[in-house]
C-alpha atoms as a PDB file:
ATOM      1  CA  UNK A   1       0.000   0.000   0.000  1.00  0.00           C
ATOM      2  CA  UNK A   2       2.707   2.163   0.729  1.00  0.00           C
ATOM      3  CA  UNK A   3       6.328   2.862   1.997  1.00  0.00           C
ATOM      4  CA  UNK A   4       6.890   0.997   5.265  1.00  0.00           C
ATOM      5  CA  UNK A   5       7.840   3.398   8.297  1.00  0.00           C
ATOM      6  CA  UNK A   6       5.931   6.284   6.857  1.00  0.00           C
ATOM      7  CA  UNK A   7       3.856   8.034   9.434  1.00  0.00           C
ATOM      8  CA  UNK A   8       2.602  10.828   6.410  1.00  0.00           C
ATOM      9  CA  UNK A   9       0.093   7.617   4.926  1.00  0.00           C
ATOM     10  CA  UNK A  10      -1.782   7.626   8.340  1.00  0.00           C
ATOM     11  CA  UNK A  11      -1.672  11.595   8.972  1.00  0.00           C
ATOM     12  CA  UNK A  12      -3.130  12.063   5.278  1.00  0.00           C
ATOM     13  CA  UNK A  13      -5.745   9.654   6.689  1.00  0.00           C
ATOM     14  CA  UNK A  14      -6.349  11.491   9.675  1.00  0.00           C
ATOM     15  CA  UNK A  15      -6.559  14.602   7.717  1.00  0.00           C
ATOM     16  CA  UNK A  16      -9.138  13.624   5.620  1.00  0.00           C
ATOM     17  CA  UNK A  17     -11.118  12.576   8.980  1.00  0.00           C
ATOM     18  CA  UNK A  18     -10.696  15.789   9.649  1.00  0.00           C
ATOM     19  CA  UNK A  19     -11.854  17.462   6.613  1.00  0.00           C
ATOM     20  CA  UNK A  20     -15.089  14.993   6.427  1.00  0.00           C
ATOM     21  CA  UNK A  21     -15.408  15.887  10.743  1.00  0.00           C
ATOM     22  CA  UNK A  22     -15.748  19.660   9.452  1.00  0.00           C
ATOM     23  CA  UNK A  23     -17.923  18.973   6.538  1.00  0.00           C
ATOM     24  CA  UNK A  24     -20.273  17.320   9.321  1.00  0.00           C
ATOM     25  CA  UNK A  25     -20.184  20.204  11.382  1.00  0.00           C
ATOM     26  CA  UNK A  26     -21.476  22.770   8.286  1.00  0.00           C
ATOM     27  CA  UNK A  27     -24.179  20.448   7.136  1.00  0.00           C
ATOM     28  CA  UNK A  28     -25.604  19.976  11.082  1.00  0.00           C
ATOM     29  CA  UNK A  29     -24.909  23.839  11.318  1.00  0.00           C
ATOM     30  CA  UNK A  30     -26.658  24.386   8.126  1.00  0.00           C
ATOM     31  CA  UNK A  31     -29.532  22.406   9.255  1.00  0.00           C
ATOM     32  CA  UNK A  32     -29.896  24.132  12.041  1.00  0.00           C
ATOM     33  CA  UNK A  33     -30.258  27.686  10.648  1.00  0.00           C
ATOM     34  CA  UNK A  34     -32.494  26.477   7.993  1.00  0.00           C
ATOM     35  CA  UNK A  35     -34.961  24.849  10.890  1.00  0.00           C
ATOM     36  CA  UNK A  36     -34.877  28.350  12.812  1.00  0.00           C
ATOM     37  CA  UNK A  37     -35.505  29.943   9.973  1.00  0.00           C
ATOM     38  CA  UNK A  38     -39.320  28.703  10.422  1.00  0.00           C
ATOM     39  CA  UNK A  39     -39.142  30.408  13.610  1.00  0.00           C
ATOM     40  CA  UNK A  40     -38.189  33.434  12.413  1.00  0.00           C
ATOM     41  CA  UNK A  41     -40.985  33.376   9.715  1.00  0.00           C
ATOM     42  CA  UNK A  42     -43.237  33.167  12.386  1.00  0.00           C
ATOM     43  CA  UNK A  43     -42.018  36.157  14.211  1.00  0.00           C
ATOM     44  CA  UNK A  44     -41.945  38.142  11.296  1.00  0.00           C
ATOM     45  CA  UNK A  45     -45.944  37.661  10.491  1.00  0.00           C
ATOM     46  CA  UNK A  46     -46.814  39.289  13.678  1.00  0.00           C
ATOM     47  CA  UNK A  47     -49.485  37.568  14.499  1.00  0.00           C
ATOM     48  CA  UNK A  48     -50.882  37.045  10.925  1.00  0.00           C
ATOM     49  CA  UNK A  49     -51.579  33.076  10.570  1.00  0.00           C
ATOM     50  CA  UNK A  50     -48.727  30.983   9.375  1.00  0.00           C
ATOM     51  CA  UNK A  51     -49.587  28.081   7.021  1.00  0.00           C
ATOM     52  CA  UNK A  52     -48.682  24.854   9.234  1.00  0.00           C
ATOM     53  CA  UNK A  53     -46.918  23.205   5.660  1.00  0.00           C
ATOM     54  CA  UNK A  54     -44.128  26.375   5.597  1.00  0.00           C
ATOM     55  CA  UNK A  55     -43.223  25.774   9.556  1.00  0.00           C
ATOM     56  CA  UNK A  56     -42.983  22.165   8.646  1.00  0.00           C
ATOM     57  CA  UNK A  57     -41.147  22.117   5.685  1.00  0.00           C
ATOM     58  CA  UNK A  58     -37.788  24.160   7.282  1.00  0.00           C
ATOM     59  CA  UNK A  59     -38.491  21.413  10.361  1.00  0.00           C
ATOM     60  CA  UNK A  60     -37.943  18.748   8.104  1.00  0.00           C
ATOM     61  CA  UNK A  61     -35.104  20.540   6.173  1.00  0.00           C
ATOM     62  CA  UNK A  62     -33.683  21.389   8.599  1.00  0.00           C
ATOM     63  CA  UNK A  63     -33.709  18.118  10.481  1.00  0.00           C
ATOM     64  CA  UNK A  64     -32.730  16.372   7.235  1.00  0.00           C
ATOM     65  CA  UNK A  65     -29.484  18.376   6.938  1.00  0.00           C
ATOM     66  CA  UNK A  66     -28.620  17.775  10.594  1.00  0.00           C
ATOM     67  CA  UNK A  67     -29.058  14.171  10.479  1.00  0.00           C
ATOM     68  CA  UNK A  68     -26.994  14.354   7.021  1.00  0.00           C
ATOM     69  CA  UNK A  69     -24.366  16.096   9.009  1.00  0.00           C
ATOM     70  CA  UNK A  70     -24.501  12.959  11.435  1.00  0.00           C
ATOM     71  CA  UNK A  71     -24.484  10.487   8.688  1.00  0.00           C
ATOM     72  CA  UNK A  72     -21.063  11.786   7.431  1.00  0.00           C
ATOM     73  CA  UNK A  73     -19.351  11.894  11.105  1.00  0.00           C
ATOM     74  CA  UNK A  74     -20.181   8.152  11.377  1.00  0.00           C
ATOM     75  CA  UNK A  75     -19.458   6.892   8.162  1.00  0.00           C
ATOM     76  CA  UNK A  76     -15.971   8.969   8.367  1.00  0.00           C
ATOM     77  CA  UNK A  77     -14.949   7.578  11.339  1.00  0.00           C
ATOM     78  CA  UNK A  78     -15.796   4.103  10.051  1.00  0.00           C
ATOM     79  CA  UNK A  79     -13.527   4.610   7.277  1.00  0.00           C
ATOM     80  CA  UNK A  80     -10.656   5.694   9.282  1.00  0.00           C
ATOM     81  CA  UNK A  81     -10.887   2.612  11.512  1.00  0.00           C
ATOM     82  CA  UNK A  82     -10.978   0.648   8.528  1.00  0.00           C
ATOM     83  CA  UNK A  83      -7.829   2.269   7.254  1.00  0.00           C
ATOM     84  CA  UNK A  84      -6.144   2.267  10.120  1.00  0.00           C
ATOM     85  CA  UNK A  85      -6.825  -1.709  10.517  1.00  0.00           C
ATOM     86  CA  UNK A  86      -5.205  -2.040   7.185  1.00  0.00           C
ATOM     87  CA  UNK A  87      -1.893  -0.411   7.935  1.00  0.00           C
ATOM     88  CA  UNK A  88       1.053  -2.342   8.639  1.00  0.00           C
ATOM     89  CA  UNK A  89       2.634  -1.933  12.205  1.00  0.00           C
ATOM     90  CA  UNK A  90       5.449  -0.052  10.854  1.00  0.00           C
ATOM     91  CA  UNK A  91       2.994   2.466   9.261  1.00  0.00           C
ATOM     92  CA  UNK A  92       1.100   3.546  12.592  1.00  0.00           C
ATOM     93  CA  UNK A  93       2.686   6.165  14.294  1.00  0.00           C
ATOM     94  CA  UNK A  94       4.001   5.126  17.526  1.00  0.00           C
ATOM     95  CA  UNK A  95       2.510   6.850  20.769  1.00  0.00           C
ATOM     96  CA  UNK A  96       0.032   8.645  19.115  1.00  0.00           C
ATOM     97  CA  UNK A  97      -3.784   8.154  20.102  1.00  0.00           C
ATOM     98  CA  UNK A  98      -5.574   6.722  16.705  1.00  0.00           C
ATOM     99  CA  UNK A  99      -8.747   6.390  18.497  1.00  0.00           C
ATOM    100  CA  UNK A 100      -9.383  10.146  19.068  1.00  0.00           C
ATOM    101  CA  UNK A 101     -10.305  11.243  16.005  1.00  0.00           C
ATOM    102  CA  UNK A 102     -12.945   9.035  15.476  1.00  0.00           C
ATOM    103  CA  UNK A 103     -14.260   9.334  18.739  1.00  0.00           C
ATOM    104  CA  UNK A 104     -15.033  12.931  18.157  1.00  0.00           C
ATOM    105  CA  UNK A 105     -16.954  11.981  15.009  1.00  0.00           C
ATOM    106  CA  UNK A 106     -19.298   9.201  17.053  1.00  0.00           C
ATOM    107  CA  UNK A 107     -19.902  11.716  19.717  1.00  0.00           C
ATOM    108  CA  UNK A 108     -20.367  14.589  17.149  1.00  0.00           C
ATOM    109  CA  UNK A 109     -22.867  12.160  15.356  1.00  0.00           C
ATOM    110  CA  UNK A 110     -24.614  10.847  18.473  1.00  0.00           C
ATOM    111  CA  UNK A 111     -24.608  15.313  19.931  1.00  0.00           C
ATOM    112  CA  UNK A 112     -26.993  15.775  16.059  1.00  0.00           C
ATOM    113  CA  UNK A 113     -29.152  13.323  16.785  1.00  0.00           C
ATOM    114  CA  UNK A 114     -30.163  14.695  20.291  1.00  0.00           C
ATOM    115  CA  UNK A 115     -30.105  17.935  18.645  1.00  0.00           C
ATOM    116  CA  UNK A 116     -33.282  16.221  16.115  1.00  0.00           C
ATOM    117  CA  UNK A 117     -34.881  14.724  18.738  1.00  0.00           C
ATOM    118  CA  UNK A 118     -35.110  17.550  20.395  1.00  0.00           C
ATOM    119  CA  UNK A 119     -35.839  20.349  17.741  1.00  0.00           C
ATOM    120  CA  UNK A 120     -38.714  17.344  16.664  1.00  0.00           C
ATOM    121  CA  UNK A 121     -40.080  16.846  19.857  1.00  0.00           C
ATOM    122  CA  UNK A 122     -40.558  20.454  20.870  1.00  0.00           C
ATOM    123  CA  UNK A 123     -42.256  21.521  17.961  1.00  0.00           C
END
């Protein structure tokens, strides 16, 4: 697969983690404004009725994009751990903590879908 003794093949790895753990951050961010933004829609009829279908529509957007956001961080740090089974001994770094990264994916993931359950459940 690669050079033996080469700790840049597992850093590039843990770089892309890290580029897929911010792409999961924008979507659930994302998600988020675009649910609010049904909030705000309210607020800005001022007590003029608010068809039920426009509330529920950035609710489900919004949800979806969240729950997108989730489905990257776990499928990310799935692939890491699979890559990182793969390399050879002399490929993973020594002393360093492999397990972090994808940790903070799975509780990034798990920190989304509370988020849904919640913005669901209090609507």
């Amino acid at each position: 697969m690669s050079y033996l003794d080469d700790p840049r093949v597992y850093f590039a790895a843990e770089r892309t983690l890290l580029a897929w753990q911010r792409s999961a951050i924008a979507l659930m961010g994302l998600g988020f404004v675009i649910e609010r933004f049904g909030l705000f829609m309210q607020l800005m009829a001022q007590g003029q009725p608010v068809p039920p279908s426009q509330s529920m529509l950035s609710l489900y957007l919004g949800v979806g994009f969240i729950l997108l956001g989730a489905c990257t961080a776990i499928l990310s740090a799935i692939q890491f751990l699979l890559f990182y089974q793969s390399l050879s001994t002399q490929e993973k770094p020594r002393g360093h903590v492999y397990w972090l990264p994808p940790a903070v994916n799975l509780f990034l993931a798990v920190s989304a879908a509370a988020l849904s359950g919640w913005l669901v459940f209090t609507r």
